[in-house]
PDB file of N, CA and C in Angstrom:
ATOM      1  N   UNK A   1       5.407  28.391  -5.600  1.00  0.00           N
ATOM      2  CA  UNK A   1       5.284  26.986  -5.269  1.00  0.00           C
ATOM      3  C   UNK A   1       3.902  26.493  -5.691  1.00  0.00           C
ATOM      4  N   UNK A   2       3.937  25.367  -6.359  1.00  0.00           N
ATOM      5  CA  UNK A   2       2.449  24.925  -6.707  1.00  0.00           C
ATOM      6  C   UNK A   2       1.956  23.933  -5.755  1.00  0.00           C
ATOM      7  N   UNK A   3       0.416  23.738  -6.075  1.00  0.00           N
ATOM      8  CA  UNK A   3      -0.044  22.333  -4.736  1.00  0.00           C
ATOM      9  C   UNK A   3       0.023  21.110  -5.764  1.00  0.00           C
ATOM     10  N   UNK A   4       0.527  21.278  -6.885  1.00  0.00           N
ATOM     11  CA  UNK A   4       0.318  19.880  -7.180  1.00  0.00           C
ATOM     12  C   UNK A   4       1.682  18.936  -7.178  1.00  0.00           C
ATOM     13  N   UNK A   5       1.739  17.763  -6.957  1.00  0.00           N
ATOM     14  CA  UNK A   5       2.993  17.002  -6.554  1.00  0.00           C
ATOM     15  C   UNK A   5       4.030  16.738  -8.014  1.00  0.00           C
ATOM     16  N   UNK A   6       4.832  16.729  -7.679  1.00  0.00           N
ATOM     17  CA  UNK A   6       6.183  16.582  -9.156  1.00  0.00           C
ATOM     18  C   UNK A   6       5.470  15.804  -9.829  1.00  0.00           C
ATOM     19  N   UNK A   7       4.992  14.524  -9.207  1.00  0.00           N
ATOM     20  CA  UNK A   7       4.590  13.531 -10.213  1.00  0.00           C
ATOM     21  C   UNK A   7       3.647  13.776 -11.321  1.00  0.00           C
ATOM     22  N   UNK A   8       2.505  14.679 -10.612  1.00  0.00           N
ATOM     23  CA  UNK A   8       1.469  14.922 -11.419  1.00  0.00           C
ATOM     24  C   UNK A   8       1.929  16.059 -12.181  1.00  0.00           C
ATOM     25  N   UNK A   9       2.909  17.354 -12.118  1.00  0.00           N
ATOM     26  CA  UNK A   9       3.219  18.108 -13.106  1.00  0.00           C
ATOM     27  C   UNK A   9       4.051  17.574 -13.967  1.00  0.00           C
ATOM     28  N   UNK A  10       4.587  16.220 -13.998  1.00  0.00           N
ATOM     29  CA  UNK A  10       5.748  15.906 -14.482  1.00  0.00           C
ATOM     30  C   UNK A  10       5.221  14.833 -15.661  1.00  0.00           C
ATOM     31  N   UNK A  11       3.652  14.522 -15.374  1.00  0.00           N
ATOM     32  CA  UNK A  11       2.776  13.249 -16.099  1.00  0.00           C
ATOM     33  C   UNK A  11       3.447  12.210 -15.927  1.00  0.00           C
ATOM     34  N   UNK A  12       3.764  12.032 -14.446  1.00  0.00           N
ATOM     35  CA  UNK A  12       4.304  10.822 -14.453  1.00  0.00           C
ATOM     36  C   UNK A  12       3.532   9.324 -14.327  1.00  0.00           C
ATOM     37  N   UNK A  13       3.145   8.563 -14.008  1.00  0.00           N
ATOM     38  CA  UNK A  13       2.458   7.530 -13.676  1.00  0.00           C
ATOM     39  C   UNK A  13       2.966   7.177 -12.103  1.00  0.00           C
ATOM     40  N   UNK A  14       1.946   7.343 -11.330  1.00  0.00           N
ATOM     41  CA  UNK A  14       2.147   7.255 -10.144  1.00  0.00           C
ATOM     42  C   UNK A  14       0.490   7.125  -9.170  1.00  0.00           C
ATOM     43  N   UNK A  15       0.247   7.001  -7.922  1.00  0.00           N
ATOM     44  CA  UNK A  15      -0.714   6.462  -6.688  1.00  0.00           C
ATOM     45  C   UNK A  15      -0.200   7.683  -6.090  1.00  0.00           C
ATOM     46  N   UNK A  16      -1.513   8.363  -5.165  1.00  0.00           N
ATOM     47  CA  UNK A  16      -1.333   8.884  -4.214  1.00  0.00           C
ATOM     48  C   UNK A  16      -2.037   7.969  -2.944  1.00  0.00           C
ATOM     49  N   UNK A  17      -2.521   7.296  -3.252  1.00  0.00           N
ATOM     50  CA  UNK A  17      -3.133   6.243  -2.147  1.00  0.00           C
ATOM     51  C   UNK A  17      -1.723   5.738  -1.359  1.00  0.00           C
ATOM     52  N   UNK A  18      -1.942   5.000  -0.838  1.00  0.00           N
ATOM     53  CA  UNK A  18      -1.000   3.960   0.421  1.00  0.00           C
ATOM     54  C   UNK A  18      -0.938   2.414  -0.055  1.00  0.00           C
ATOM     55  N   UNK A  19      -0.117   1.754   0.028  1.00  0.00           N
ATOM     56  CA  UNK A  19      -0.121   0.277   0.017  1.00  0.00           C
ATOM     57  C   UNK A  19       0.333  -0.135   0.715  1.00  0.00           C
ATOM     58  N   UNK A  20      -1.194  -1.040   1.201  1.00  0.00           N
ATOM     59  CA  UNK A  20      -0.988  -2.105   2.336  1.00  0.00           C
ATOM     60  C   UNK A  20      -0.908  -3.641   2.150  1.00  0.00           C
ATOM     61  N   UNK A  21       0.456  -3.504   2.730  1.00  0.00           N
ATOM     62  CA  UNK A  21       0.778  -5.346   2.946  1.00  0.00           C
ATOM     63  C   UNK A  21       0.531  -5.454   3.955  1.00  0.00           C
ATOM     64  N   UNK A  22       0.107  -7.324   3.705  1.00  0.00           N
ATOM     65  CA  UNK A  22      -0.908  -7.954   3.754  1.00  0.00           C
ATOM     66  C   UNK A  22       0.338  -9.353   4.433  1.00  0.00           C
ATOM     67  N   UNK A  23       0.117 -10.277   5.070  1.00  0.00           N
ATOM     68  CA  UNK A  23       1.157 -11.255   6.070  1.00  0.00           C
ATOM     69  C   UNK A  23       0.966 -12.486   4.837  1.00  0.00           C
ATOM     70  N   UNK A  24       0.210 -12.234   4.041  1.00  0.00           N
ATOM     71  CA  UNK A  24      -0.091 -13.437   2.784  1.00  0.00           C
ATOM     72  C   UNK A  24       0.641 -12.720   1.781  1.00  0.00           C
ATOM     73  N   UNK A  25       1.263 -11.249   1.347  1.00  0.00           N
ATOM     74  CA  UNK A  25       2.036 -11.045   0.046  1.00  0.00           C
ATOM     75  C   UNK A  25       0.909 -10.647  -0.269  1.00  0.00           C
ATOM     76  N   UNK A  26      -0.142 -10.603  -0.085  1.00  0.00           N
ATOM     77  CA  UNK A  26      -1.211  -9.690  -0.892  1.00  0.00           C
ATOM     78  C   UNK A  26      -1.485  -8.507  -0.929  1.00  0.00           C
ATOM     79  N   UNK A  27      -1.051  -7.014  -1.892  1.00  0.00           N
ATOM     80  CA  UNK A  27      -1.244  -5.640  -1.151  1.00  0.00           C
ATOM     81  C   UNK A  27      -2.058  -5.616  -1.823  1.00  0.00           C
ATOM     82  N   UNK A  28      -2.686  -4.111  -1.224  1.00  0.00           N
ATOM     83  CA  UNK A  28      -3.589  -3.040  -2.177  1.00  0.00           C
ATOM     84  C   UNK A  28      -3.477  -1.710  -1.346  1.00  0.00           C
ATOM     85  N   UNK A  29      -4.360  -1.225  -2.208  1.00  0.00           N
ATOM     86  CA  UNK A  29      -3.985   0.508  -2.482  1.00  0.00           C
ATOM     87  C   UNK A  29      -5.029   0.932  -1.394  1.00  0.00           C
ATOM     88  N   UNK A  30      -5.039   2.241  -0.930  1.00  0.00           N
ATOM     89  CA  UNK A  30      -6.443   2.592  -0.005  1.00  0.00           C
ATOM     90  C   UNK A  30      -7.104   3.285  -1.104  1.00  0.00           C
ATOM     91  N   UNK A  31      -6.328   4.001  -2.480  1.00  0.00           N
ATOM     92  CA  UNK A  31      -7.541   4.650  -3.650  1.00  0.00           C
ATOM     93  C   UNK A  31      -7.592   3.436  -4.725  1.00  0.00           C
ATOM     94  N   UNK A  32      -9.106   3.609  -5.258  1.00  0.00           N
ATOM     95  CA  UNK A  32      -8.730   2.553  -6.532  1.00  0.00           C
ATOM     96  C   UNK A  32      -7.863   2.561  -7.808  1.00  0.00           C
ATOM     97  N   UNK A  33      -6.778   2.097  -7.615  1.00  0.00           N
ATOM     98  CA  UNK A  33      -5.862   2.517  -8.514  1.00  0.00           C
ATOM     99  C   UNK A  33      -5.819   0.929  -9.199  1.00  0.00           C
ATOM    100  N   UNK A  34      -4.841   0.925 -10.819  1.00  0.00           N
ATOM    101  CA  UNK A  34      -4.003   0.031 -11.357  1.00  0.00           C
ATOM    102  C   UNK A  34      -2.877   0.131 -11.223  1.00  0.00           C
ATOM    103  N   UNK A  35      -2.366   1.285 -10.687  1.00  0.00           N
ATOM    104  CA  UNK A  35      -0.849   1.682 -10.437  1.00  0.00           C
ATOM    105  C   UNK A  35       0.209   0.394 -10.167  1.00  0.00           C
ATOM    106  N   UNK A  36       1.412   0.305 -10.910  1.00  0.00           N
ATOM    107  CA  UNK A  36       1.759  -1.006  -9.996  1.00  0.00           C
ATOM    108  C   UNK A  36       1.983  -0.870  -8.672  1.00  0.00           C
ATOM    109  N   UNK A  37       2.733  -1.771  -7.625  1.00  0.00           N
ATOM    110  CA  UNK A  37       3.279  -1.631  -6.658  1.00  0.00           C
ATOM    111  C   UNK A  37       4.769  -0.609  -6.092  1.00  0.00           C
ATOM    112  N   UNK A  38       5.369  -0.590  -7.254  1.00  0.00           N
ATOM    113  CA  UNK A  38       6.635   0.435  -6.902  1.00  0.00           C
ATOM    114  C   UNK A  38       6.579   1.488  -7.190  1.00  0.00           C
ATOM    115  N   UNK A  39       4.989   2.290  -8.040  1.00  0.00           N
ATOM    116  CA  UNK A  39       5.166   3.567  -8.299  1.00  0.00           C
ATOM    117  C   UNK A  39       4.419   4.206  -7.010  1.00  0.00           C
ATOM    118  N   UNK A  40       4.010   3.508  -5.562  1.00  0.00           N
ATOM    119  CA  UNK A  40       3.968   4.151  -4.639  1.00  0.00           C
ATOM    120  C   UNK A  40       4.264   4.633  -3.831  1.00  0.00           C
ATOM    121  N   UNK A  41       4.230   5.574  -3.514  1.00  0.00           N
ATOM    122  CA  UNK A  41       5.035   6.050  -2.395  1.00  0.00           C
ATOM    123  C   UNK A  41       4.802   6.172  -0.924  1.00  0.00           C
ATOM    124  N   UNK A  42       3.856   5.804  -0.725  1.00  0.00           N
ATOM    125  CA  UNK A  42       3.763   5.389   0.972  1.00  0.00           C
ATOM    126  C   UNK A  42       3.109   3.890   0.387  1.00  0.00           C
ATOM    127  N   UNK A  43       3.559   3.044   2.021  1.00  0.00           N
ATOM    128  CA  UNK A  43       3.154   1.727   2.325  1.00  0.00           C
ATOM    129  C   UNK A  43       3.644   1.458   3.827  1.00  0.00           C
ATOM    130  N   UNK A  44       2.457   0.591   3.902  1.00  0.00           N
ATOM    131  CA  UNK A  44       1.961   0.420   5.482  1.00  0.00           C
ATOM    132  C   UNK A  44       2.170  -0.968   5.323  1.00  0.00           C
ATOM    133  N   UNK A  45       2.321  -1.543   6.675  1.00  0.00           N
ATOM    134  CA  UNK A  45       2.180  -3.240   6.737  1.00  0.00           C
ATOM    135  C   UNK A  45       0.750  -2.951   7.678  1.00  0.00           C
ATOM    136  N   UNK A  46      -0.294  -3.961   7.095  1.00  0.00           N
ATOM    137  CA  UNK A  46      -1.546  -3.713   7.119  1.00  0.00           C
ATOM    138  C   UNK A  46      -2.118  -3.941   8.779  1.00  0.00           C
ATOM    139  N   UNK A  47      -1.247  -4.629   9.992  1.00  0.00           N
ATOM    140  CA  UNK A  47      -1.463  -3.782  11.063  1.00  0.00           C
ATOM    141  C   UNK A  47      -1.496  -2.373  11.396  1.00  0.00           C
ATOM    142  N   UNK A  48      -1.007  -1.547  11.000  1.00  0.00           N
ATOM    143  CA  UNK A  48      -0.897  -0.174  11.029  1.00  0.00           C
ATOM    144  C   UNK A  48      -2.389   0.154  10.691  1.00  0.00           C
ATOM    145  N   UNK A  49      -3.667  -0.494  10.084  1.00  0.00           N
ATOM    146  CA  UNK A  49      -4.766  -0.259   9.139  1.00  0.00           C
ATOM    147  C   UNK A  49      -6.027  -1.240  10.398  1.00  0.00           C
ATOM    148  N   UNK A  50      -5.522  -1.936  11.309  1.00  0.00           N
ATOM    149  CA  UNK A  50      -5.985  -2.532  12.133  1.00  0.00           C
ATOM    150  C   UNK A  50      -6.375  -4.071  11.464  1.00  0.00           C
ATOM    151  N   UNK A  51      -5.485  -4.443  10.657  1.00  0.00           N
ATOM    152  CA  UNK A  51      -6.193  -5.874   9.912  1.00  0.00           C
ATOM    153  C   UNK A  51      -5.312  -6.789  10.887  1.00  0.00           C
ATOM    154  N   UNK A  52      -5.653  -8.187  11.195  1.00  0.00           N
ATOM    155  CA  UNK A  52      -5.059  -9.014  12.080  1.00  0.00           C
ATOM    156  C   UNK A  52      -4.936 -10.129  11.308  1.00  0.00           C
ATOM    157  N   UNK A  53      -4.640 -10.047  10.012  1.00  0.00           N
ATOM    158  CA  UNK A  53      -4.076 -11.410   9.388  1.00  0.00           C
ATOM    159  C   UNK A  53      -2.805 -11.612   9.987  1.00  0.00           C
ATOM    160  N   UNK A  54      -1.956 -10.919  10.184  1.00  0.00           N
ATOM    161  CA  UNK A  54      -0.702 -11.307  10.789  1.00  0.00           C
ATOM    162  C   UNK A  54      -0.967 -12.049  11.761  1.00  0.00           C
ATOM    163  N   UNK A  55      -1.309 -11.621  12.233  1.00  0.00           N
ATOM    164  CA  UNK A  55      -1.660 -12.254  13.519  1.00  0.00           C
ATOM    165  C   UNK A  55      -2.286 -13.752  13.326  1.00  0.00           C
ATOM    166  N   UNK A  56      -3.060 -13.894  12.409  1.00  0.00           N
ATOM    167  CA  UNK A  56      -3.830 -15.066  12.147  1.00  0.00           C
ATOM    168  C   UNK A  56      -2.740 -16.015  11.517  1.00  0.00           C
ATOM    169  N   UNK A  57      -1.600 -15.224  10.429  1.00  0.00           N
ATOM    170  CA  UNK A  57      -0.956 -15.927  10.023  1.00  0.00           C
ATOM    171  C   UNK A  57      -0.363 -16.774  10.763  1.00  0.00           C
ATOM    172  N   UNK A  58       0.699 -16.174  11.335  1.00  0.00           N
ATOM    173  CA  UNK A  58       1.614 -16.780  12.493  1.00  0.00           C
ATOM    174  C   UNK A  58       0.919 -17.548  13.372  1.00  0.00           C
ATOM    175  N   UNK A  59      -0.110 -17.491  14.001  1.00  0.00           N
ATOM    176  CA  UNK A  59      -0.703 -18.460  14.754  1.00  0.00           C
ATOM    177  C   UNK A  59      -0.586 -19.664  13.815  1.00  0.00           C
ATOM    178  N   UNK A  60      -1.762 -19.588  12.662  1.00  0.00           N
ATOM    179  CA  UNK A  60      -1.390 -20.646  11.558  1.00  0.00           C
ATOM    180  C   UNK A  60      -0.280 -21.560  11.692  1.00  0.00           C
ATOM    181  N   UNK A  61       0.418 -20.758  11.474  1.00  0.00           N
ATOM    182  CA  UNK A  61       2.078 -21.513  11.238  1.00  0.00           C
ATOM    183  C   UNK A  61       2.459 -21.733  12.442  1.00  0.00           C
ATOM    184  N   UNK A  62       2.693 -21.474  13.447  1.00  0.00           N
ATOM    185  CA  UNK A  62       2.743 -21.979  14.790  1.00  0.00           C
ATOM    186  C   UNK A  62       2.037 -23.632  14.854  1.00  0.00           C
ATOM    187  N   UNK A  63       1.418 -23.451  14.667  1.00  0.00           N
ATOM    188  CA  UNK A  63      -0.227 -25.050  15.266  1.00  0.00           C
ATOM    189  C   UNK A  63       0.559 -25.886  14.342  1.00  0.00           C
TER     190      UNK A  63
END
């Protein structure tokens, strides 16, 4: 068994970082990547990361 992941023996194009959405449609990565958005494989909605735009959003839109 090797430690490196399919993707990387396979040269695939892929993120090992996380992408976090954002309550505005705005993600990003936790590594600095160009990767697009669907070659990742974990993603968080950016409460999980402690950000409170959601929170800000919806108030927003509430008022």
């Amino acid at each position: 068994m090797s430690d490196v992941c399919r993707e990387c023996r396979e040269d695939l194009d892929h993120c090992h970082g996380t992408l976090v959405h954002h309550a505005s449609f705005f993600v990003e990565c936790t590594d600095d990547c160009a990767t697009p958005d669907g070659l990742h494989s974990f993603a968080v909605d950016c409460d999980a990361v402690g950000c409170t735009c959601a929170v800000t959003f919806v108030a927003s839109a509430v008022s």
